[in-house]
PDB file of N, CA and C in Angstrom:
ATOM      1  N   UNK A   1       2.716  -6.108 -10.762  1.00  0.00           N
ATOM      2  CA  UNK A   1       1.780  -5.007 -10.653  1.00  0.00           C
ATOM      3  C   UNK A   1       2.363  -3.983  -9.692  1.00  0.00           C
ATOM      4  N   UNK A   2       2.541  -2.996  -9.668  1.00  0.00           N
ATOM      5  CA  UNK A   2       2.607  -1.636  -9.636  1.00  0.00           C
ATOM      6  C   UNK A   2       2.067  -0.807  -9.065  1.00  0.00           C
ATOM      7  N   UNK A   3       2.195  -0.443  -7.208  1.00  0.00           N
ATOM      8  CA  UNK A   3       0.851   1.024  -6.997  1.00  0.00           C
ATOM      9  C   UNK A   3       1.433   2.066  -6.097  1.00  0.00           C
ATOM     10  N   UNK A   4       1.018   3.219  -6.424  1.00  0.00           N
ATOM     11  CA  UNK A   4       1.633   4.494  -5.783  1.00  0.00           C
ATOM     12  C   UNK A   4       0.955   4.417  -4.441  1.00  0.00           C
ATOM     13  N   UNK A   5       1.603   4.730  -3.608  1.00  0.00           N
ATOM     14  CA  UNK A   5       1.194   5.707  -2.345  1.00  0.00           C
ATOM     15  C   UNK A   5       0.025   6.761  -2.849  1.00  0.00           C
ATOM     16  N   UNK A   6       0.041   7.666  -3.914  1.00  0.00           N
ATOM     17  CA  UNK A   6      -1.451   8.467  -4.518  1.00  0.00           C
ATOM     18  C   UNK A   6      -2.510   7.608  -4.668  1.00  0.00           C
ATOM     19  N   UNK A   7      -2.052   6.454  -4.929  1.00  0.00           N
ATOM     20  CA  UNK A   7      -3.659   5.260  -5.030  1.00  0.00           C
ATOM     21  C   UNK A   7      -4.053   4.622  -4.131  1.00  0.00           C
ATOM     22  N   UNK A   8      -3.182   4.795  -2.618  1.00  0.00           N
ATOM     23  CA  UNK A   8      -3.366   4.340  -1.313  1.00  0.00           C
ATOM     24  C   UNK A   8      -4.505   5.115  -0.836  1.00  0.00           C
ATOM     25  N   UNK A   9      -4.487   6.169  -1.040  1.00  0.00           N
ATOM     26  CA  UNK A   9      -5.478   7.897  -0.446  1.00  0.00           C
ATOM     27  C   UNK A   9      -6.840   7.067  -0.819  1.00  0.00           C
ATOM     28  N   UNK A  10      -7.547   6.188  -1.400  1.00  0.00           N
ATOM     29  CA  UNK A  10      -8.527   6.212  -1.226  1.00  0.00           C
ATOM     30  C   UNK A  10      -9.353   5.323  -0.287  1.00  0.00           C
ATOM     31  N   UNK A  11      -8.115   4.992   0.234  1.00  0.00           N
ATOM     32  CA  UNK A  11      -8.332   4.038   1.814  1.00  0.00           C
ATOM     33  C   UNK A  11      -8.597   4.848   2.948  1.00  0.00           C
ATOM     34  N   UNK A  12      -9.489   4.780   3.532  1.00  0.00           N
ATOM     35  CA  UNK A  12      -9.465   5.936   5.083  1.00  0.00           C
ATOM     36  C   UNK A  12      -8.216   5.656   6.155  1.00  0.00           C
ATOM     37  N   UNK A  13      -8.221   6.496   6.673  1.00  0.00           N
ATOM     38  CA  UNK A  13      -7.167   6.405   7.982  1.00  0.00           C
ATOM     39  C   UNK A  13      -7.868   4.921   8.828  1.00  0.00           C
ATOM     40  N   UNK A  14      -6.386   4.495   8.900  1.00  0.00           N
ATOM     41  CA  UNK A  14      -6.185   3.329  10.123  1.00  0.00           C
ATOM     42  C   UNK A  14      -6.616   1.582   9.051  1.00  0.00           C
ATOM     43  N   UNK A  15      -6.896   2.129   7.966  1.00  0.00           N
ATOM     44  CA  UNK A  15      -7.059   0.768   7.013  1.00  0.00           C
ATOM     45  C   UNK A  15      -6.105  -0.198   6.764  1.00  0.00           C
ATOM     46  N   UNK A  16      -6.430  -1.466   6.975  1.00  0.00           N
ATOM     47  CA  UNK A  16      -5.348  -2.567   6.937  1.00  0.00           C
ATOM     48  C   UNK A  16      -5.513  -2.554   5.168  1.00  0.00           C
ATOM     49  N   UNK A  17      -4.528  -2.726   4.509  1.00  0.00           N
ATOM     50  CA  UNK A  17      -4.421  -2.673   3.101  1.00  0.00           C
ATOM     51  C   UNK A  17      -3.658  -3.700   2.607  1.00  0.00           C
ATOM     52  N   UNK A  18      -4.019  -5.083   2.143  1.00  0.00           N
ATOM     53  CA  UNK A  18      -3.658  -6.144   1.803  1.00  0.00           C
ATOM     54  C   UNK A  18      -3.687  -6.063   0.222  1.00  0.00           C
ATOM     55  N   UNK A  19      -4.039  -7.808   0.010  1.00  0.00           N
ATOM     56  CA  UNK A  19      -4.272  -8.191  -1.321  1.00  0.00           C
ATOM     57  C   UNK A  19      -5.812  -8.149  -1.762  1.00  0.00           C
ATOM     58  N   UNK A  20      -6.312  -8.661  -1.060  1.00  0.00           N
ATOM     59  CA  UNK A  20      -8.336  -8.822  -0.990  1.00  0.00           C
ATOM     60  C   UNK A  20      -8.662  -7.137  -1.137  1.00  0.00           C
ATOM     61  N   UNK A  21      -7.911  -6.049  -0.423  1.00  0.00           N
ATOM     62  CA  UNK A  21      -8.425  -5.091   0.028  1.00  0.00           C
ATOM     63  C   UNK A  21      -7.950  -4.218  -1.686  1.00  0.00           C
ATOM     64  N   UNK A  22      -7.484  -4.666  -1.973  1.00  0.00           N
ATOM     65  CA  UNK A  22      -6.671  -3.740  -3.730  1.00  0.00           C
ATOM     66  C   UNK A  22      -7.573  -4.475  -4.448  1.00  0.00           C
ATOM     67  N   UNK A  23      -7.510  -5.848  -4.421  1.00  0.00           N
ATOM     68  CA  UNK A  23      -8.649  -6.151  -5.130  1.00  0.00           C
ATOM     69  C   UNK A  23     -10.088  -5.643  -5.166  1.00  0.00           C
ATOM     70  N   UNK A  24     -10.583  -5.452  -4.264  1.00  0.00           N
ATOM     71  CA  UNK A  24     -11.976  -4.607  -3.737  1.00  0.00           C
ATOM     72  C   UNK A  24     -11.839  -3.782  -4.517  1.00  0.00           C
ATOM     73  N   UNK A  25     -11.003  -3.155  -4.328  1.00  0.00           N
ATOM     74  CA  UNK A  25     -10.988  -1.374  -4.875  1.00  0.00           C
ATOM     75  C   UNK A  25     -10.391  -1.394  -6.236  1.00  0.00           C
ATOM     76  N   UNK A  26     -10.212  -2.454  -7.060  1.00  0.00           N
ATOM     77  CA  UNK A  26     -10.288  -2.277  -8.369  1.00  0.00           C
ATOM     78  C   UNK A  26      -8.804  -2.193  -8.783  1.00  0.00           C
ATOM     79  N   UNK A  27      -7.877  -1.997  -7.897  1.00  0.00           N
ATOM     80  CA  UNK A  27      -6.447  -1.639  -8.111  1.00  0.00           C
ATOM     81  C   UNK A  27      -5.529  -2.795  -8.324  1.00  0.00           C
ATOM     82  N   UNK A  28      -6.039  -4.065  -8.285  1.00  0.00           N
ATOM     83  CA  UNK A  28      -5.243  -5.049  -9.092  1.00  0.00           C
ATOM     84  C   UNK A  28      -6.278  -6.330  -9.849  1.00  0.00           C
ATOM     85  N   UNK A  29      -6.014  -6.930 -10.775  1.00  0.00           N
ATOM     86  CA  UNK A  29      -6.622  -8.229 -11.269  1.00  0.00           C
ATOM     87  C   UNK A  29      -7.118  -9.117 -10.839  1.00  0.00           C
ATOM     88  N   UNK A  30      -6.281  -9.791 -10.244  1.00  0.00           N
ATOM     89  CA  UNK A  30      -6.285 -10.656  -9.292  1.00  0.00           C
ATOM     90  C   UNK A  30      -5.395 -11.171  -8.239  1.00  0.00           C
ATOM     91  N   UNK A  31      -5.616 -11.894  -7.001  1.00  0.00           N
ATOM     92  CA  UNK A  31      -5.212 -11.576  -6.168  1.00  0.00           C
ATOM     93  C   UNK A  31      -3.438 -12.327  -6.497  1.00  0.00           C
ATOM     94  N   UNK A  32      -3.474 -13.006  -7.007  1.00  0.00           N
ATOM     95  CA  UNK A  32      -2.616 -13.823  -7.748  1.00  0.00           C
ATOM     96  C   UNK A  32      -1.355 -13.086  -8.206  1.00  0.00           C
ATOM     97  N   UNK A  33      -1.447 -11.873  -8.042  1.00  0.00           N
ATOM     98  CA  UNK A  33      -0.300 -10.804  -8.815  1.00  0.00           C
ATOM     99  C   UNK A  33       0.580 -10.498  -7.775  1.00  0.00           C
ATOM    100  N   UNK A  34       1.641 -10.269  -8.685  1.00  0.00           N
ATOM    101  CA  UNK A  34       2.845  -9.806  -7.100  1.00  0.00           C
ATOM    102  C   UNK A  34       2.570  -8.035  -7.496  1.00  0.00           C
ATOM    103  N   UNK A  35       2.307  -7.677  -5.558  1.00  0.00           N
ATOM    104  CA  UNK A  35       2.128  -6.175  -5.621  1.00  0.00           C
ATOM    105  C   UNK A  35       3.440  -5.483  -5.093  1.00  0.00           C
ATOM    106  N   UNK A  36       4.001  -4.297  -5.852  1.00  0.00           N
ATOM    107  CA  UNK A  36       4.688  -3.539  -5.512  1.00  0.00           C
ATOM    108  C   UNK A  36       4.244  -2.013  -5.349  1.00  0.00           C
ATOM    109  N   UNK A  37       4.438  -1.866  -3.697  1.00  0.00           N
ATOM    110  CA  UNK A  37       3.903  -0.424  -3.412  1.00  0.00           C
ATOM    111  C   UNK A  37       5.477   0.701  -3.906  1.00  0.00           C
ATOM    112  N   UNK A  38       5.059   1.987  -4.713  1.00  0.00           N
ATOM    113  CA  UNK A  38       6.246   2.482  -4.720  1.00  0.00           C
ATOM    114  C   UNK A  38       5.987   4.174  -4.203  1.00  0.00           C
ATOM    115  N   UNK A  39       6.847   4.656  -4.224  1.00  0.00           N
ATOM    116  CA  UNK A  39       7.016   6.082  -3.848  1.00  0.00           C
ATOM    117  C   UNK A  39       5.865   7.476  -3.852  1.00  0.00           C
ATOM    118  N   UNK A  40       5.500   7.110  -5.198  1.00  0.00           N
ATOM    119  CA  UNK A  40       4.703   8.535  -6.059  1.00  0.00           C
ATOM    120  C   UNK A  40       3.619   9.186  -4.965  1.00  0.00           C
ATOM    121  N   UNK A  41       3.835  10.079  -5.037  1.00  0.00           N
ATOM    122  CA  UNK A  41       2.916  11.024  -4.225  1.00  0.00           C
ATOM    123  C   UNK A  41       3.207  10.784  -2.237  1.00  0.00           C
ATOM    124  N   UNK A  42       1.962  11.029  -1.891  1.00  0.00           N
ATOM    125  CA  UNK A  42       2.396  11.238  -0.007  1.00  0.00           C
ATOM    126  C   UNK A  42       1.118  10.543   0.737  1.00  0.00           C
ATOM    127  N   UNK A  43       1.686  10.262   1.756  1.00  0.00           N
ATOM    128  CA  UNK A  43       0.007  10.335   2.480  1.00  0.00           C
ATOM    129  C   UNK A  43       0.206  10.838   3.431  1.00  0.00           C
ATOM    130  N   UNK A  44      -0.552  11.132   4.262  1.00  0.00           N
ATOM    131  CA  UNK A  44      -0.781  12.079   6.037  1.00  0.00           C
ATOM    132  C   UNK A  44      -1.193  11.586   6.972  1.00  0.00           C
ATOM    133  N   UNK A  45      -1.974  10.437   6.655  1.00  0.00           N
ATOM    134  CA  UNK A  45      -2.482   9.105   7.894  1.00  0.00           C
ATOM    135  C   UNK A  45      -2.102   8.238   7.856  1.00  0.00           C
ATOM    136  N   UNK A  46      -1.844   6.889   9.176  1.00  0.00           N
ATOM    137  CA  UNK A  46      -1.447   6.088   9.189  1.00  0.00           C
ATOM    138  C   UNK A  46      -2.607   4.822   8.589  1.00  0.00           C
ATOM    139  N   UNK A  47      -1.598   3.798   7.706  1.00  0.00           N
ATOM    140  CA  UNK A  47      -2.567   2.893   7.094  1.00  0.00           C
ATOM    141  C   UNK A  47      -1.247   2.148   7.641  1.00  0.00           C
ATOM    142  N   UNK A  48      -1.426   0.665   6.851  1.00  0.00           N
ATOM    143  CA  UNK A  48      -0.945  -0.867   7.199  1.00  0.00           C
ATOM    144  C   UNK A  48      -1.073  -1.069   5.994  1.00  0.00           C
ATOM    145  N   UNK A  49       0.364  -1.160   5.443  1.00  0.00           N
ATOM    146  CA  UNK A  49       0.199  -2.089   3.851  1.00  0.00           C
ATOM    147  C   UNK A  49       0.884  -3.203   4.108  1.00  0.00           C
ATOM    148  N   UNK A  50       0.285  -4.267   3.618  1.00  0.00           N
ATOM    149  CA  UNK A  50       0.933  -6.317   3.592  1.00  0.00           C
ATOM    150  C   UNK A  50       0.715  -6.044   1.843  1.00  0.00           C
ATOM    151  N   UNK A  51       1.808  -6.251   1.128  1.00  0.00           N
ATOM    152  CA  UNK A  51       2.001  -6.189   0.137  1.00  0.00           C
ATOM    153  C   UNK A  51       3.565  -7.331  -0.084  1.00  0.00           C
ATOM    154  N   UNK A  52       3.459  -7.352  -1.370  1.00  0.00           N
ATOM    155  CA  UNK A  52       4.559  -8.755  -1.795  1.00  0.00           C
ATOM    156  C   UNK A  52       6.276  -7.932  -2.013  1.00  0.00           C
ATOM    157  N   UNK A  53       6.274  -6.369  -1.989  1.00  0.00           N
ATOM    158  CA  UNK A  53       7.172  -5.455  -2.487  1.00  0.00           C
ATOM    159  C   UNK A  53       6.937  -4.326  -2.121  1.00  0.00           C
ATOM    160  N   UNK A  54       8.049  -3.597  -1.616  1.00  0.00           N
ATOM    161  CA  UNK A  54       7.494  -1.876  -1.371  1.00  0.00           C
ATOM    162  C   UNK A  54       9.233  -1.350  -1.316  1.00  0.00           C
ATOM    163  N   UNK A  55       8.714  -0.249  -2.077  1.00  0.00           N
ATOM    164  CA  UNK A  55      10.068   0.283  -2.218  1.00  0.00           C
ATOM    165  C   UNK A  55      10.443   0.703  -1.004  1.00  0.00           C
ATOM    166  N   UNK A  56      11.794   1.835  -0.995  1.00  0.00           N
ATOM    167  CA  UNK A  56      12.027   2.198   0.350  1.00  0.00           C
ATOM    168  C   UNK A  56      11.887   3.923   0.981  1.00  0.00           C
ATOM    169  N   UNK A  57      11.001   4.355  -0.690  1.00  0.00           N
ATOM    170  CA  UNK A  57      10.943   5.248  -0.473  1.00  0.00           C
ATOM    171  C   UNK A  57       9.369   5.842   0.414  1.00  0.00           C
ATOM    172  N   UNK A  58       8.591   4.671  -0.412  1.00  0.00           N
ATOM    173  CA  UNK A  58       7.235   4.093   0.245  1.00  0.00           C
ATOM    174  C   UNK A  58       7.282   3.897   1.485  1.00  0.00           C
ATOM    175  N   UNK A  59       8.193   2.888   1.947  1.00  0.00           N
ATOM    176  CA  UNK A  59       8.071   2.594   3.075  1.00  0.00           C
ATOM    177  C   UNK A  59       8.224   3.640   4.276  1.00  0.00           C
ATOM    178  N   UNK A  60       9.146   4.622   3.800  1.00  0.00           N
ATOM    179  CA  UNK A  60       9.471   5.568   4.868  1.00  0.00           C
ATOM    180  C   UNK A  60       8.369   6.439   4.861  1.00  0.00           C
ATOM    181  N   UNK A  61       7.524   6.832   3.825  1.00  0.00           N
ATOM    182  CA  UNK A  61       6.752   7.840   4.054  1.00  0.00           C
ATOM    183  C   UNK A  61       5.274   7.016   4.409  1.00  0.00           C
ATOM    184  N   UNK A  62       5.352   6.029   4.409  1.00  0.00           N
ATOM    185  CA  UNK A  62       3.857   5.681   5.421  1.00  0.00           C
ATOM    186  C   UNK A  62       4.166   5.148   6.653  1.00  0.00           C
ATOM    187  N   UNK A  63       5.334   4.845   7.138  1.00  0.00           N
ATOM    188  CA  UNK A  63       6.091   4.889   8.604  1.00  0.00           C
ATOM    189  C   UNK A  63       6.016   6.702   8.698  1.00  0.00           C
ATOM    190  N   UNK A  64       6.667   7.267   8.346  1.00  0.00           N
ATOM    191  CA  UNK A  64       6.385   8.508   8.848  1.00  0.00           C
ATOM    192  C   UNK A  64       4.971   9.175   9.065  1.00  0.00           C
ATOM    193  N   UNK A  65       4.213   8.979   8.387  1.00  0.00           N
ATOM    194  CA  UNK A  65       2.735   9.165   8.845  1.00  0.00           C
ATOM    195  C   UNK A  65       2.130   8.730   9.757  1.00  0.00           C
ATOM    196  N   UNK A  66       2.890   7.318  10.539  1.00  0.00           N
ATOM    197  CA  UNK A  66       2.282   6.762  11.590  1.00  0.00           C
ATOM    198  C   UNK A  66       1.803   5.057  11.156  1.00  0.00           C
ATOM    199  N   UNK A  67       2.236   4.993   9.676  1.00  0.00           N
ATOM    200  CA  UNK A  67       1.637   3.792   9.392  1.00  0.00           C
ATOM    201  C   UNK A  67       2.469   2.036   9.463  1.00  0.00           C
ATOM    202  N   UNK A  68       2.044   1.317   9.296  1.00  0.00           N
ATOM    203  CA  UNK A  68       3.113   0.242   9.254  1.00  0.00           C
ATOM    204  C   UNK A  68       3.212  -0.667   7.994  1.00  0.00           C
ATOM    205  N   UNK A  69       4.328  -1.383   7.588  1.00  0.00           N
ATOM    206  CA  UNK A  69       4.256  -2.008   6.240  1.00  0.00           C
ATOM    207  C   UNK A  69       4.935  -3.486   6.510  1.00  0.00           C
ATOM    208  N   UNK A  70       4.097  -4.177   6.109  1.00  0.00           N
ATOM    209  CA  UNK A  70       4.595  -5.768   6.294  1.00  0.00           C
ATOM    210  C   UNK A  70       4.943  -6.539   4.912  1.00  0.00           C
ATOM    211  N   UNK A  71       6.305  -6.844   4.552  1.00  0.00           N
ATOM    212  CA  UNK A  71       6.505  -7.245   3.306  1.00  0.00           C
ATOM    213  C   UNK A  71       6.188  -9.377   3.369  1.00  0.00           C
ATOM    214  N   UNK A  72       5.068  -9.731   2.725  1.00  0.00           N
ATOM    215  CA  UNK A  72       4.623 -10.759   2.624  1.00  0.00           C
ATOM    216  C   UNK A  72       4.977 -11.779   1.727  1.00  0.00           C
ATOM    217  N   UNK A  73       6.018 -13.019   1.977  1.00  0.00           N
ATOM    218  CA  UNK A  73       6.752 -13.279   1.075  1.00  0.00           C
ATOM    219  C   UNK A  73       6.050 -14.592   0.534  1.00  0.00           C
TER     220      UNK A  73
END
């Protein structure tokens, strides 16, 4: 499974953004899926993604916003 940085935006600033938390919000099946955060679009606040994959283009632009990313193996 598959999610942009544009589908992150509907998390508020300072949100820890896991597996439970995509699930909530409709953005994956079940929790059971391997998530890969990738590039598409931007964000401007700092969030916290724990995700199973994140590209590196992702990663730099929610470190640059202030945010942090924990790859969960």
């Amino acid at each position: 499974m598959t999610i942009n940085i544009d589908q992150l935006k509907r998390f508020p600033e300072g949100s820890v953004i896991d597996k439970t938390a995509l699930l909530d919000a409709g953005l994956v099946k079940k929790i059971g899926d391997s998530i890969k955060v990738l590039g598409k679009g931007n964000i401007e606040y700092p969030i916290s993604v724990k995700v199973d994959m994140i590209s590196r283009g992702a990663k730099d632009k929610i470190e640059a916003a202030g945010g942090s990313v924990v790859e969960v193996i």
